[in-house]
N, C-alpha and C. Protein backbone atom coordinates (compact mmCIF):
# COMPACT_ATOMS: atom_id res chain seq x y z
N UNK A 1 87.28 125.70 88.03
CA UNK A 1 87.35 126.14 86.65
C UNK A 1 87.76 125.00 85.72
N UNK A 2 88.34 123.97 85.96
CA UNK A 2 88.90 122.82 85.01
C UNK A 2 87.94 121.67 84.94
N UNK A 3 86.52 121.53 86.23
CA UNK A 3 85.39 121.10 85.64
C UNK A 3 85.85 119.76 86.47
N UNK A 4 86.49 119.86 88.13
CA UNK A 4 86.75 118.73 88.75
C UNK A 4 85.98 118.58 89.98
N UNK A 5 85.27 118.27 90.93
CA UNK A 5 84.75 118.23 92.16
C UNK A 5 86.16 118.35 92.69
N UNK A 6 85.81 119.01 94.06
CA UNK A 6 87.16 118.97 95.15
C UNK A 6 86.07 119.13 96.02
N UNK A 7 86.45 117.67 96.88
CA UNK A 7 85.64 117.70 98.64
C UNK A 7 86.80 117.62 99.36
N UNK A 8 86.17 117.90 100.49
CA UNK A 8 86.47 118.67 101.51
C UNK A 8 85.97 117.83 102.44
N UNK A 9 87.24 117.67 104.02
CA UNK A 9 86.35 116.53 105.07
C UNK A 9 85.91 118.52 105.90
N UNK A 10 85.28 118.44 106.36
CA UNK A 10 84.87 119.54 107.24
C UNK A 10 85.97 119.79 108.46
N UNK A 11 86.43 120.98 108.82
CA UNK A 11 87.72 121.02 109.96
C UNK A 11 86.73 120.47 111.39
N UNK A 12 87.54 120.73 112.28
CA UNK A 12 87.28 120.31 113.42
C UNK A 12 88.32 120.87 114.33
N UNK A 13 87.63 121.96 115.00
CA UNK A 13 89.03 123.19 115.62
C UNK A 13 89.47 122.68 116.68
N UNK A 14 89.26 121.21 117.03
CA UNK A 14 90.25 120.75 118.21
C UNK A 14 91.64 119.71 117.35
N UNK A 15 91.24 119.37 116.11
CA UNK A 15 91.84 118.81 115.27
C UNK A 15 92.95 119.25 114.28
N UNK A 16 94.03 120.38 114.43
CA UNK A 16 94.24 121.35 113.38
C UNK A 16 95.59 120.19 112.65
N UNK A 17 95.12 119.15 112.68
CA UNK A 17 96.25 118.50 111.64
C UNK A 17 95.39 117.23 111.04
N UNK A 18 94.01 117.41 110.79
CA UNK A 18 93.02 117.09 110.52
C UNK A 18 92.83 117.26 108.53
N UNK A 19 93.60 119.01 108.64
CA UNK A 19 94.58 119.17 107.35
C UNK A 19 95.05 118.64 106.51
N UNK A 20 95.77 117.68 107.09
CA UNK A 20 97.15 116.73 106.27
C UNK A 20 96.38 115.53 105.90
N UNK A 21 95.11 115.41 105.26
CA UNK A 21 94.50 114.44 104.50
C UNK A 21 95.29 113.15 104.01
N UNK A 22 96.32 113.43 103.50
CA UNK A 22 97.27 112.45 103.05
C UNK A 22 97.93 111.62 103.97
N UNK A 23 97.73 112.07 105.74
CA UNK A 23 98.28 111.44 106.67
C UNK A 23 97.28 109.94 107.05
N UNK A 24 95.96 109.88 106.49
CA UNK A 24 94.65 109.37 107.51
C UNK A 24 94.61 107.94 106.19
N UNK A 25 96.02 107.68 105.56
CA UNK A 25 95.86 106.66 104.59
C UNK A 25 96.38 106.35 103.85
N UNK A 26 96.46 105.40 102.67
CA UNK A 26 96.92 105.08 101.37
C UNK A 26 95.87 104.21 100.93
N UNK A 27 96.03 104.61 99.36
CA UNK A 27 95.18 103.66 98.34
C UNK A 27 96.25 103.09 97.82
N UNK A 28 96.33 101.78 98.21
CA UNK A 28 97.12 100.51 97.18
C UNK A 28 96.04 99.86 96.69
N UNK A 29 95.92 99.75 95.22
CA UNK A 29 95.00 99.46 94.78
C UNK A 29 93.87 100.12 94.43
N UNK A 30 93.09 99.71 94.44
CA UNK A 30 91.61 100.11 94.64
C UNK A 30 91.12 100.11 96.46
N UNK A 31 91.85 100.16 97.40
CA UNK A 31 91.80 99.96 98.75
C UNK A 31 92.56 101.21 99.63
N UNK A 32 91.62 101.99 100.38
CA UNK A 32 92.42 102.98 101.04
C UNK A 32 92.49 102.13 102.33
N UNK A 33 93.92 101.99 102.65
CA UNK A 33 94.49 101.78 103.62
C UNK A 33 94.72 102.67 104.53
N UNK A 34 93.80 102.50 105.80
CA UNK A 34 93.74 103.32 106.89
C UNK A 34 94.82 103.25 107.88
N UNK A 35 94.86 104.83 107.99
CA UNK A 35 95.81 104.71 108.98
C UNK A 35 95.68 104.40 110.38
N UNK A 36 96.69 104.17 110.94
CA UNK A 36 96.65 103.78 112.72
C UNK A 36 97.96 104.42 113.81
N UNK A 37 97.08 105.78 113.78
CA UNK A 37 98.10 106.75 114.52
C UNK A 37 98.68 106.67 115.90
N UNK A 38 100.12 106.21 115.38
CA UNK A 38 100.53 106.39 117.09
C UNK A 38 100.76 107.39 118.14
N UNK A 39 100.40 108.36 118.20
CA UNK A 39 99.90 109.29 118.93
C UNK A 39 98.44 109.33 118.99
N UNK A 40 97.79 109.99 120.21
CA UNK A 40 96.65 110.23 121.01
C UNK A 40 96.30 111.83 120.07
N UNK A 41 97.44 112.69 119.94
CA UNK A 41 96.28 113.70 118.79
C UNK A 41 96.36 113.68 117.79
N UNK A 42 96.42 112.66 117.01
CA UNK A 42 96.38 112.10 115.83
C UNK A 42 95.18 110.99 116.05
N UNK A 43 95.30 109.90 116.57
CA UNK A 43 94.19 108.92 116.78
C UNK A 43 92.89 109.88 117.00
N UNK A 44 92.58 110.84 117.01
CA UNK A 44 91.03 111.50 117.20
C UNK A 44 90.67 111.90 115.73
N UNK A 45 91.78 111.87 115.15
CA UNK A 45 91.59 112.14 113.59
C UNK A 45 90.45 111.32 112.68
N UNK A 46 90.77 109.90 112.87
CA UNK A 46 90.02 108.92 112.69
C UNK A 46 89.02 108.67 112.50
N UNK A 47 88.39 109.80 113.96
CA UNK A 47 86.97 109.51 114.10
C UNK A 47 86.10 110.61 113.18
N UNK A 48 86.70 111.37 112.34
CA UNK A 48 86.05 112.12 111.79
C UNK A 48 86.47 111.52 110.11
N UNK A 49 87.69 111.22 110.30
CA UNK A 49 88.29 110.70 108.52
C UNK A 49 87.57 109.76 107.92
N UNK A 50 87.54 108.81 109.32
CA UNK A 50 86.95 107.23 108.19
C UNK A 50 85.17 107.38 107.90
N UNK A 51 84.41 107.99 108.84
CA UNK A 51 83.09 108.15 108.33
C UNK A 51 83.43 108.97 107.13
N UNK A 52 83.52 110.08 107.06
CA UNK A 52 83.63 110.54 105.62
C UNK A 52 84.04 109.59 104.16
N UNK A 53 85.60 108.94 104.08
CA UNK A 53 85.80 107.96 103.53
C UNK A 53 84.80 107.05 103.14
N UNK A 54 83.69 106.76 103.87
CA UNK A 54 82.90 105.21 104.19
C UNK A 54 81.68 106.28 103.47
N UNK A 55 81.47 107.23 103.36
CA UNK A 55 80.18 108.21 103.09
C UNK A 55 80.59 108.52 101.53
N UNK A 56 81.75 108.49 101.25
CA UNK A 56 81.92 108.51 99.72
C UNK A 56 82.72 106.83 99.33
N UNK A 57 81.70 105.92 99.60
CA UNK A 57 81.86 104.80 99.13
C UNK A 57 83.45 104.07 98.89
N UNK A 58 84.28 104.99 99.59
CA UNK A 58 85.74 104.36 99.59
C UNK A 58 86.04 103.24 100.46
N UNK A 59 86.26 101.95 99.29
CA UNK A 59 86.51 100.65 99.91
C UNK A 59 87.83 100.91 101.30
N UNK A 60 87.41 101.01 102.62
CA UNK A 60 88.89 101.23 103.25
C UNK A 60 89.47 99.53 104.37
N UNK A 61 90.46 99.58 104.23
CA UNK A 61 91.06 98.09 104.94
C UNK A 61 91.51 99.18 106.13
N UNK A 62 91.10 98.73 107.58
CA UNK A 62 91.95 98.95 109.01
C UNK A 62 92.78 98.31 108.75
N UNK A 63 94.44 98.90 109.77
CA UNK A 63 95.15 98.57 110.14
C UNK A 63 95.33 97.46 111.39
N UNK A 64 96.24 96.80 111.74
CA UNK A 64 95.92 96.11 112.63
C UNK A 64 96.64 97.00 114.28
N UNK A 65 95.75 96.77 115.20
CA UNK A 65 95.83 97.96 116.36
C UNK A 65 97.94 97.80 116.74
N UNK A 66 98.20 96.49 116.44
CA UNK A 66 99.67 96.59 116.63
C UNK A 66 101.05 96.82 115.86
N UNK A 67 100.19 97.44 114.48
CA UNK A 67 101.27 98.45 113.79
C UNK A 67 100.58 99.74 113.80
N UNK A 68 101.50 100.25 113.63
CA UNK A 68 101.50 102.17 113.46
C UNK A 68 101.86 102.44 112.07
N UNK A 69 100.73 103.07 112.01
CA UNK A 69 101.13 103.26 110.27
C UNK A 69 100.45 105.30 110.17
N UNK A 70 101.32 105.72 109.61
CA UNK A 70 100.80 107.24 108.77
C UNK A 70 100.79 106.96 107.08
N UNK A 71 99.43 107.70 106.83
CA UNK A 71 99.67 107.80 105.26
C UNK A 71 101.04 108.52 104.68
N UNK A 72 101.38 109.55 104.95
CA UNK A 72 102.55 110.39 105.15
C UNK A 72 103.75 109.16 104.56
N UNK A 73 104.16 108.25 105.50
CA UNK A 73 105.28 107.22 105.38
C UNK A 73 104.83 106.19 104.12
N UNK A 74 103.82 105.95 103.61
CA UNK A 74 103.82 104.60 102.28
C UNK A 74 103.72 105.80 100.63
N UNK A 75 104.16 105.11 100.53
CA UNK A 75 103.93 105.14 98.37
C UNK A 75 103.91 104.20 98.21
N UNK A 76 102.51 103.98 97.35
CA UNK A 76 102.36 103.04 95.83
C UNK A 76 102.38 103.79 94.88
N UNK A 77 104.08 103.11 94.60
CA UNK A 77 104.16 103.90 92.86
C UNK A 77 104.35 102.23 92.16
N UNK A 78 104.17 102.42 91.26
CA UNK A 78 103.99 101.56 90.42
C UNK A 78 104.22 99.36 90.48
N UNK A 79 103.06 100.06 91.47
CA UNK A 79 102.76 98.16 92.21
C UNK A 79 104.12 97.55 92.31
N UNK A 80 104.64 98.77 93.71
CA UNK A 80 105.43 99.02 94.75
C UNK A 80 105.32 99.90 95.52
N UNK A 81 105.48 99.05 96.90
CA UNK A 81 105.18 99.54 98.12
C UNK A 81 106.93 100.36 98.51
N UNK A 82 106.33 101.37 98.99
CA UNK A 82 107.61 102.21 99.69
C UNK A 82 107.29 102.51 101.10
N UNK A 83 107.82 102.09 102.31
CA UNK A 83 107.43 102.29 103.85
C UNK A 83 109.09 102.79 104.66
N UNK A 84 108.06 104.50 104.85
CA UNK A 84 109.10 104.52 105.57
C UNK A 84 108.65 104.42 107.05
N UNK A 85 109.64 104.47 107.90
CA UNK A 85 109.57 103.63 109.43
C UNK A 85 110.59 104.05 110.36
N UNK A 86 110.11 104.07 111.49
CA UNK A 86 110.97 104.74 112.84
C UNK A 86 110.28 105.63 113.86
N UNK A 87 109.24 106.88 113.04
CA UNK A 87 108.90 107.48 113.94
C UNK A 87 107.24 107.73 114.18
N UNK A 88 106.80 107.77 113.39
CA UNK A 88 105.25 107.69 113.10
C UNK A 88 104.79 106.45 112.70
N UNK A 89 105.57 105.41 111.88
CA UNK A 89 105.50 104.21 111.75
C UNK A 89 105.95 103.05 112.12
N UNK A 90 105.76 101.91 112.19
CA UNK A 90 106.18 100.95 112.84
C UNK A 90 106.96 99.76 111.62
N UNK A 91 107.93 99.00 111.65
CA UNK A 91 108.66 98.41 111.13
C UNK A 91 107.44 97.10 110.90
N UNK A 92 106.79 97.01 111.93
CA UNK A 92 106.02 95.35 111.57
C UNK A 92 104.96 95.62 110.63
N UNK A 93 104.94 97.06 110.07
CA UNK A 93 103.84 97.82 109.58
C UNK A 93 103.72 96.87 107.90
N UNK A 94 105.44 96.39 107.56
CA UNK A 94 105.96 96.26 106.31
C UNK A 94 105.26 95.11 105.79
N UNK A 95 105.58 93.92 107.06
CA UNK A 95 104.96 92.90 106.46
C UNK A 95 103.43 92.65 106.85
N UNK A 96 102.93 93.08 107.37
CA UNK A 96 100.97 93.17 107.57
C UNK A 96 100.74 93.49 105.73
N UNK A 97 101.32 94.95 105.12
CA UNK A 97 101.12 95.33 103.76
C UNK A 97 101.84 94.22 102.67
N UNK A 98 102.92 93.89 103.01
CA UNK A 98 103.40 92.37 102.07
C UNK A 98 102.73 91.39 102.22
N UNK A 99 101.69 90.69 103.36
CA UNK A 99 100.50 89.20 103.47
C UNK A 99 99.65 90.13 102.68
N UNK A 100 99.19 91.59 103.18
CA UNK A 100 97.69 91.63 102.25
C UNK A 100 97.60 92.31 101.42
N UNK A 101 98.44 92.79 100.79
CA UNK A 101 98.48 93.58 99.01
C UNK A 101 98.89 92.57 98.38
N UNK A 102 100.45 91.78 98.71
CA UNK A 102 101.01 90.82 97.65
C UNK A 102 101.84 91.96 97.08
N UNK A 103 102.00 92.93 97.05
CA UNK A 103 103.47 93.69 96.60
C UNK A 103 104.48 93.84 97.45
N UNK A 104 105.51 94.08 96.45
CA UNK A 104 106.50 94.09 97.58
C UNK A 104 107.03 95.42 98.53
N UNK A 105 107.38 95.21 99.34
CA UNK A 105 107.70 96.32 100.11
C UNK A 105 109.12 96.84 100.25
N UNK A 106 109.40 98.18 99.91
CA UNK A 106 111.06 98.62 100.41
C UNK A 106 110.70 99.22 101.92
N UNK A 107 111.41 98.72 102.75
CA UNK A 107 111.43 99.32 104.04
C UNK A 107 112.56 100.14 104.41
N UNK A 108 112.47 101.53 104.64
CA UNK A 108 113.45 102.37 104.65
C UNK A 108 113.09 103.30 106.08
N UNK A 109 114.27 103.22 106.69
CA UNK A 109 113.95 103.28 107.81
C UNK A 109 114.89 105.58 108.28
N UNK A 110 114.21 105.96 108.95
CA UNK A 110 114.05 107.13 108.84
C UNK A 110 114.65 107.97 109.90
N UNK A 111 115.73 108.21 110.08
CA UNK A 111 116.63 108.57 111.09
C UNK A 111 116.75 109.83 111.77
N UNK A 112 116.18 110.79 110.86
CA UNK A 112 116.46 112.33 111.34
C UNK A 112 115.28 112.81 111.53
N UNK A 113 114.58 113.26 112.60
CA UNK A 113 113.49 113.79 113.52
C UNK A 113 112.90 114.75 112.79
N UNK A 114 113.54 115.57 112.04
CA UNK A 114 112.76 116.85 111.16
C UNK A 114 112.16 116.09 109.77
N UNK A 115 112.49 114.67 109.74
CA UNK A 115 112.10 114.35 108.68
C UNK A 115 111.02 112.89 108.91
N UNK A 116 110.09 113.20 109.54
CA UNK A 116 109.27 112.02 110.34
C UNK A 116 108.77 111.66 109.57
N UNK A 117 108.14 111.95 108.43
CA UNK A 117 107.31 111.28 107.46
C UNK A 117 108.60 110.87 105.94
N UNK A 118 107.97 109.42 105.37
CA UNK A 118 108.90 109.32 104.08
C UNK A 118 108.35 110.73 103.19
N UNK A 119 107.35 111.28 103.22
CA UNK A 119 106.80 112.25 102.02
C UNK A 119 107.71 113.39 102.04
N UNK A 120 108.35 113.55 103.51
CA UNK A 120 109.34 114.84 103.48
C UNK A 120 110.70 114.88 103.18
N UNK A 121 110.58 113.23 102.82
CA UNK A 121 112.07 112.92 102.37
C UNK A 121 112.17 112.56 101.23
N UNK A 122 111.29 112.03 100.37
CA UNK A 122 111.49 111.07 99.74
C UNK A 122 110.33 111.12 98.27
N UNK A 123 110.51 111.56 97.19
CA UNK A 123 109.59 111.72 96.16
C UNK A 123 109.86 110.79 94.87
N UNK A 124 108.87 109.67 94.16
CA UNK A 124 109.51 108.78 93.00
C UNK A 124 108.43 110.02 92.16
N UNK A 125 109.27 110.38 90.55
CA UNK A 125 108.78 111.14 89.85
C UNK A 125 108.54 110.76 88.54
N UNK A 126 109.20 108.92 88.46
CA UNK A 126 108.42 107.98 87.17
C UNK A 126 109.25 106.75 87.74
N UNK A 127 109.10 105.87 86.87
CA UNK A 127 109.55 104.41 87.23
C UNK A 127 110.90 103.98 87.37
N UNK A 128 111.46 105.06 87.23
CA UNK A 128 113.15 104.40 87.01
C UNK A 128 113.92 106.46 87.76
N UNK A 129 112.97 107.36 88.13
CA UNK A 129 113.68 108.32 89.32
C UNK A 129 112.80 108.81 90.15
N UNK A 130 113.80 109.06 91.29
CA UNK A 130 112.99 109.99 92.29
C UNK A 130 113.86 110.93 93.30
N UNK A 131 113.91 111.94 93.96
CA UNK A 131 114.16 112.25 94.51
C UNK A 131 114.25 111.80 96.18
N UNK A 132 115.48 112.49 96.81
CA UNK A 132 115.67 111.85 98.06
C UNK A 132 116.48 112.83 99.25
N UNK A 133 116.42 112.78 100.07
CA UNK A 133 117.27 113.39 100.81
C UNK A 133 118.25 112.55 101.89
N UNK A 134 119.45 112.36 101.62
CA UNK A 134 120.21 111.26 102.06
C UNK A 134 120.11 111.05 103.65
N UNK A 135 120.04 112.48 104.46
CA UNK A 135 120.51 113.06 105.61
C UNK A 135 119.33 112.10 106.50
N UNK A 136 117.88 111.80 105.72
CA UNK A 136 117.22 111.34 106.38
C UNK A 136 117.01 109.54 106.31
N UNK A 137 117.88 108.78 105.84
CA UNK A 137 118.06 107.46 105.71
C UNK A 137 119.43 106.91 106.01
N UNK A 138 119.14 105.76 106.46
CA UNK A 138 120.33 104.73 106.66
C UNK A 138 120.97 104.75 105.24
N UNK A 139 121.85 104.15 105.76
CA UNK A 139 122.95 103.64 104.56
C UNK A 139 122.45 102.52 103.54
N UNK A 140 121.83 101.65 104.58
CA UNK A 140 120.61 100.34 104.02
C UNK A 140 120.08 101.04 103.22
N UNK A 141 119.14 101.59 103.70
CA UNK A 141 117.97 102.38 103.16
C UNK A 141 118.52 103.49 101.75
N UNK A 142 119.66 103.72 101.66
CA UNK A 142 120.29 104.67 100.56
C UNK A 142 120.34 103.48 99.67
N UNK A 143 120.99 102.56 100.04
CA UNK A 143 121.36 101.34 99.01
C UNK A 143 120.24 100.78 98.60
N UNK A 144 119.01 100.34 99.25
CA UNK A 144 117.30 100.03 98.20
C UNK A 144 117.11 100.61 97.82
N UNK A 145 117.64 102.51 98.00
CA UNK A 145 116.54 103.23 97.26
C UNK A 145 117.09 103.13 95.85
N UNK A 146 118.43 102.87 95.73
CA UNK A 146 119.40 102.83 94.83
C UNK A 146 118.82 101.95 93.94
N UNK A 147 119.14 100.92 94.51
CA UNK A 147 118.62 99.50 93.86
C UNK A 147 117.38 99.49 93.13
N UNK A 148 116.29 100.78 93.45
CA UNK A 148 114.87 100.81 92.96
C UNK A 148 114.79 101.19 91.52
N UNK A 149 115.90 102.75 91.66
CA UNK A 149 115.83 103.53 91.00
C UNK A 149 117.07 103.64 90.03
N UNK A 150 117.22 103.89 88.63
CA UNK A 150 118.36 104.60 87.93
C UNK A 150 118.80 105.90 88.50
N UNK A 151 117.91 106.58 88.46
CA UNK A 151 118.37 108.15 88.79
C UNK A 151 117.53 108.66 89.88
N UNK A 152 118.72 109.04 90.90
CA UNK A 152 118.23 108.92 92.69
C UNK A 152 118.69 110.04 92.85
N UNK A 153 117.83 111.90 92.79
CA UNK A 153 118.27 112.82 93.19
C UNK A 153 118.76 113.32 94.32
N UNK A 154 119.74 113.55 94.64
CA UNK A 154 119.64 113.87 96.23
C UNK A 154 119.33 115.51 96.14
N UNK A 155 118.36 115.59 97.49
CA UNK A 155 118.57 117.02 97.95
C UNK A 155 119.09 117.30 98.77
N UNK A 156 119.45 118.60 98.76
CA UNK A 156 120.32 119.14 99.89
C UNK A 156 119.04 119.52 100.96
N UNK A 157 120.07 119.98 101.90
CA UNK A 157 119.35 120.19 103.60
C UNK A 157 118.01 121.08 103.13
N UNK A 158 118.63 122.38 102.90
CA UNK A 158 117.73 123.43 102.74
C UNK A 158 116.40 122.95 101.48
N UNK A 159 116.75 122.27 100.31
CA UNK A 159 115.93 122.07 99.54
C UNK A 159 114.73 121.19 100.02
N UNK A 160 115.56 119.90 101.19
CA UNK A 160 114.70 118.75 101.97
C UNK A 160 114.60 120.06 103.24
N UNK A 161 114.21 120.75 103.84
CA UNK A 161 113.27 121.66 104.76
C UNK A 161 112.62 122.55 104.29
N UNK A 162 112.64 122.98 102.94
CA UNK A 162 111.60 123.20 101.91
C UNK A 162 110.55 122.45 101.30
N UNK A 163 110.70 121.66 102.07
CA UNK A 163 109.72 120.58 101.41
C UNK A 163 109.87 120.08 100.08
N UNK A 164 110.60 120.23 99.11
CA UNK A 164 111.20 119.97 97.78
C UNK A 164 110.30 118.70 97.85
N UNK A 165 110.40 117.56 98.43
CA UNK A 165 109.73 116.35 98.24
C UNK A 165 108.35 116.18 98.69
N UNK A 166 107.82 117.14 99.58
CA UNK A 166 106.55 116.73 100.01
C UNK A 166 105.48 117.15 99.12
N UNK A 167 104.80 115.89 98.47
CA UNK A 167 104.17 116.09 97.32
C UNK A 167 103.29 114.90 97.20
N UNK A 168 102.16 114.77 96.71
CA UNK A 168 100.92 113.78 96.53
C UNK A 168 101.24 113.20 94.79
């Protein structure tokens, strides 16, 4: 009704997290950065994501096979890289994206298991705030996010297992 195309990759009923579109990448730039799933039912994802991607003319950069990267864990907000890292992602993930974007990267590393992706922790909502949930970061990682932002919401437990932050 608002006069927008919305595509659609087609499901694939051995695939049911095939769903989470936002997991199979990031666009920094003009460049969707593909993901490189470290798990085996996730890596089958791939084979259905990136032809599609490549079929609607989206410039995409592979990962290199020895980082682990989920779309889920990066934000580019405002030509800045945000990576989070520990469980779906890989720490060497940070600097592969610092040689080939040229932005810089906060690496925030992700401690609590219910919170595997940065998207379920972690939301910027303009250039100077964002929301956060403390429970799922280091102390490091509290102190960059600090350092990023003026105004650093925290959520509580229940608001961060509501998904309060998981958002595109």
């Amino acid at each position: 009704r608002l006069g927008l195309d919305v595509l659609t990759i087609p499901p694939v009923a051995s695939l049911p997290d095939l769903v989470f579109t936002t997991d199979h990448g990031v666009f920094i730039g003009d460049t969707f950065y593909l993901s490189n799933f470290r798990y085996s039912e996730r890596q089958k994802e791939q084979d259905v994501a990136i032809p599609w991607y490549k079929s609607h003319q989206i410039k995409t950069q592979p990962i290199p096979s020895l980082c682990f990267m989920e779309g889920g864990d990066v934000f580019f907000h405002h030509n800045h890289i945000y990576l989070g890292y520990g469980f779906r992602t890989s720490l060497n993930t940070a600097e592969y994206l610092t040689n080939t974007t040229h932005y810089p990267v906060t690496q925030l590393e992700l401690v609590d298991e219910a919170f595997y992706h940065l998207d379920t922790c972690f939301l910027p909502l303009s250039s100077d705030s964002a929301l956060y949930y403390p429970g799922a970061f280091t102390r490091d990682g509290i102190k960059s996010l600090k350092a990023q932002f003026d105004i650093l919401i925290p959520l509580t437990s229940h608001e961060a297992a509501s998904f309060a932050s998981n958002s595109v």
